[in-house]
Protein backbone atom coordinates (compact mmCIF):
# COMPACT_ATOMS: atom_id res chain seq x y z
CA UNK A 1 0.00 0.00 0.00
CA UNK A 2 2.45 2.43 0.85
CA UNK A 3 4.20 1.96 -3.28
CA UNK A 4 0.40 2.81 -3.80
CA UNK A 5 0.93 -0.20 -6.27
CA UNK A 6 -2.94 -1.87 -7.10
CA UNK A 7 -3.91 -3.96 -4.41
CA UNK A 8 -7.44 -6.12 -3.67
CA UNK A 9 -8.76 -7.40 -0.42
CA UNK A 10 -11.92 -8.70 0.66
CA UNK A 11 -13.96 -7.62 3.84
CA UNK A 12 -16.45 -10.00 5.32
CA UNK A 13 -19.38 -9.69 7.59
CA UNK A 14 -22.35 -10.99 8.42
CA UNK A 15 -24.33 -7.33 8.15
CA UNK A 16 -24.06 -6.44 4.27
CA UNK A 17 -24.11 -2.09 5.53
CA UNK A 18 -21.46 -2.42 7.58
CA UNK A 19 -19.11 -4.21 5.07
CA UNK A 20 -20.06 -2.08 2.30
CA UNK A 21 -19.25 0.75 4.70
CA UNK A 22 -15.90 -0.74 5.45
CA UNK A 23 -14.83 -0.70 1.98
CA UNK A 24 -15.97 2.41 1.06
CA UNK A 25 -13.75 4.00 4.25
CA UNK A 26 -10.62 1.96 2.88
CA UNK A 27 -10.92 1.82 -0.66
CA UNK A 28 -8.77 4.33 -2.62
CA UNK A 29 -7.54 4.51 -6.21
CA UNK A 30 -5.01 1.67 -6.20
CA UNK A 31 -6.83 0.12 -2.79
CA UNK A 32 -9.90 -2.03 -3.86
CA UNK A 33 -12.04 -3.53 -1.23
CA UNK A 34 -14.33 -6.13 -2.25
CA UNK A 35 -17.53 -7.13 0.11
CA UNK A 36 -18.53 -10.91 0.76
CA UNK A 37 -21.34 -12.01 3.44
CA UNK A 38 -19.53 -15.15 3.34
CA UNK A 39 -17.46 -14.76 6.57
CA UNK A 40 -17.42 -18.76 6.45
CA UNK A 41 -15.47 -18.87 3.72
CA UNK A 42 -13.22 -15.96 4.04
CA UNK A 43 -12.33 -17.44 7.42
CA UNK A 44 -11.64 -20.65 5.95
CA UNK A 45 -9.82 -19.82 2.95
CA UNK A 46 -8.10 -17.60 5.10
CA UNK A 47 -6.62 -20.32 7.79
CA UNK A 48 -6.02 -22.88 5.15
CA UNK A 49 -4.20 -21.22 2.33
CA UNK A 50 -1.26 -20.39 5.10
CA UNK A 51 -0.87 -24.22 5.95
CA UNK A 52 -0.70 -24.80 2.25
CA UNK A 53 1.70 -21.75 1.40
CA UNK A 54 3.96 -23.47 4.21
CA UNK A 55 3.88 -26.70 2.26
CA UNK A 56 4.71 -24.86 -1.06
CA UNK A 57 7.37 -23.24 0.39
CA UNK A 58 8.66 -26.49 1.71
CA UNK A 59 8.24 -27.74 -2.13
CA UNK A 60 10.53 -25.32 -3.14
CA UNK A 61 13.35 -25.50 -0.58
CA UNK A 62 13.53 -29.04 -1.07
CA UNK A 63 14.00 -28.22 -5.32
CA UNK A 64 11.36 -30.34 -6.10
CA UNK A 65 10.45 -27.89 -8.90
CA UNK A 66 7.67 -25.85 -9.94
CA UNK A 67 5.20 -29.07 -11.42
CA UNK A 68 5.51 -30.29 -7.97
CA UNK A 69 4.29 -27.34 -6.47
CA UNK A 70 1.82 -26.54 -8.74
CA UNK A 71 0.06 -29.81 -8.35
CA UNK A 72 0.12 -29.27 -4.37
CA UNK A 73 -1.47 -25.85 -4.27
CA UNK A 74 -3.45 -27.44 -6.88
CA UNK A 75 -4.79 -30.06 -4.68
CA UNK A 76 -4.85 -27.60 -1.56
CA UNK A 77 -7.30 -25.55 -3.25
CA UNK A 78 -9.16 -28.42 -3.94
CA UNK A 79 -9.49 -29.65 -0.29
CA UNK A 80 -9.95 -25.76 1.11
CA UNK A 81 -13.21 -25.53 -0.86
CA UNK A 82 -13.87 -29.23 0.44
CA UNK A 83 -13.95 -28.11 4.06
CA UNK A 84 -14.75 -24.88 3.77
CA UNK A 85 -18.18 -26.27 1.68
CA UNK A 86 -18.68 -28.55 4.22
CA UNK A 87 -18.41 -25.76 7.02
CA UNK A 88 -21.40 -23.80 4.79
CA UNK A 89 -19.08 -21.23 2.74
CA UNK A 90 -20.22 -20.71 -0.37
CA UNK A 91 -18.03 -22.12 -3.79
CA UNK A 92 -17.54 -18.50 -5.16
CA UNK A 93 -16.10 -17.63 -2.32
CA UNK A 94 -13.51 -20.10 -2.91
CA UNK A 95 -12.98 -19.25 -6.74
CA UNK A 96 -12.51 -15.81 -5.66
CA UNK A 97 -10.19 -13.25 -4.32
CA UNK A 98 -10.00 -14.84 -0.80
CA UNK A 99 -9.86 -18.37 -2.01
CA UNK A 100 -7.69 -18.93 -4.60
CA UNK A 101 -6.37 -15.37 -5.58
CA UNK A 102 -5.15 -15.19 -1.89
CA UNK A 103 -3.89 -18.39 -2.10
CA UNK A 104 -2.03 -17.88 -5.18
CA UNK A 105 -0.42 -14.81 -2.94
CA UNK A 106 0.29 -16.67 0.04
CA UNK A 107 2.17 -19.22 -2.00
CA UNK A 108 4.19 -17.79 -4.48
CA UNK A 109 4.70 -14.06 -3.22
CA UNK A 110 7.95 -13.57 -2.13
CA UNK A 111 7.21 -11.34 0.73
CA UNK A 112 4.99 -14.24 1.91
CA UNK A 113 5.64 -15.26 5.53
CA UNK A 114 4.11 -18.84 5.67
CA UNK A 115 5.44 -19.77 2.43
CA UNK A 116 9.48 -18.14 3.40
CA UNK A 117 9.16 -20.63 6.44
CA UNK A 118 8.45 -23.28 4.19
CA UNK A 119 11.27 -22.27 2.10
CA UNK A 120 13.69 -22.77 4.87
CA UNK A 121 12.05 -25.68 6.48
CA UNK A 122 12.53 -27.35 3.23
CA UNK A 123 16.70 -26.43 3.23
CA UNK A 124 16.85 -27.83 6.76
CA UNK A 125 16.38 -25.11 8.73
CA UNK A 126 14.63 -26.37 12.49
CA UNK A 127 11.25 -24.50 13.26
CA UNK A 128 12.58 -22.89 16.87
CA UNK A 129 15.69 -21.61 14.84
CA UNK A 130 13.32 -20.04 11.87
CA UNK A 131 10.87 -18.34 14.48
CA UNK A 132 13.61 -17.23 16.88
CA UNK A 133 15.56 -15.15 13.78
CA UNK A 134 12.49 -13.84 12.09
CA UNK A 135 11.87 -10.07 13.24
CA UNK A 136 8.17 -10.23 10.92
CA UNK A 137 4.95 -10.59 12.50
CA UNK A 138 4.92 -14.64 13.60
CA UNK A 139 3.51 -16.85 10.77
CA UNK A 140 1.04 -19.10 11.06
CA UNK A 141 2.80 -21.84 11.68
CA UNK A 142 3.14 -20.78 15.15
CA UNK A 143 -0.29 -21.41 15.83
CA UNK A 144 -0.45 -24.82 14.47
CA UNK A 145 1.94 -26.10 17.33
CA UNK A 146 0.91 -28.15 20.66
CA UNK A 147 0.24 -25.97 23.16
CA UNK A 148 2.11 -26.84 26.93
């Protein structure tokens, strides 16, 4: 946002007004905000697209090539719309911005988070070593670990 380069987000909520007032208080010229009542699936798509940018990431730091990670995030989508579908979200939610477009993000963007860890989980690097150098906000991987 701040290279005022185009962006596109989505903002959920159950109450259609409120959204729709949302985005028009954030949207700008290169700042889109879309609306969904589908918090269901924005939520899911959401949580799952990090676990699978994470596994991409791994893909790659192992150099098991771009086919390979293609068909995973390819197969990730394909079980995010499973659950989230099963959870009540609706499909074009999951064809969408803040199904598969974020997913696409998550996954190959470079300044991705989840999808760097991967990166170095796949060259080796342990999980307590990755999250104790990192100065970025704390991926989501963190929150997929046992609790003590």
């Amino acid at each position: 946002m701040m290279d005022q380069l185009p962006t596109a987000v989505v903002v959920a909520a159950d109450d259609v007004d409120l959204a729709l007032r949302i985005a028009d208080m954030m949207s700008s010229p290169f700042f889109k905000v879309f609306t969904s009542s589908d918090t269901i699936g924005v939520e899911v798509a959401g949580a799952v697209k990090n676990v699978i940018a994470i596994a991409a990431g791994i893909c790659e730091g192992l150099g098991l090539g771009t086919n390979s990670m293609a068909a995973l995030v390819t197969r990730g989508c394909s079980e995010m719309r499973r659950l989230a579908l099963n959870m009540g979200a609706s499909p074009i939610t999951l064809s969408g911005l803040s199904g598969v477009g974020d997913t696409f993000l998550t996954c190959f963007g470079p300044l991705s988070r989840n999808r760097n860890v991967g990166v170095r989980l796949g060259k080796g690097e342990t999980l307590e070593s990755i999250l104790s150098s990192s100065r970025q906000v704390r991926p989501a991987i963190g929150d997929c670990l046992p609790s003590r």
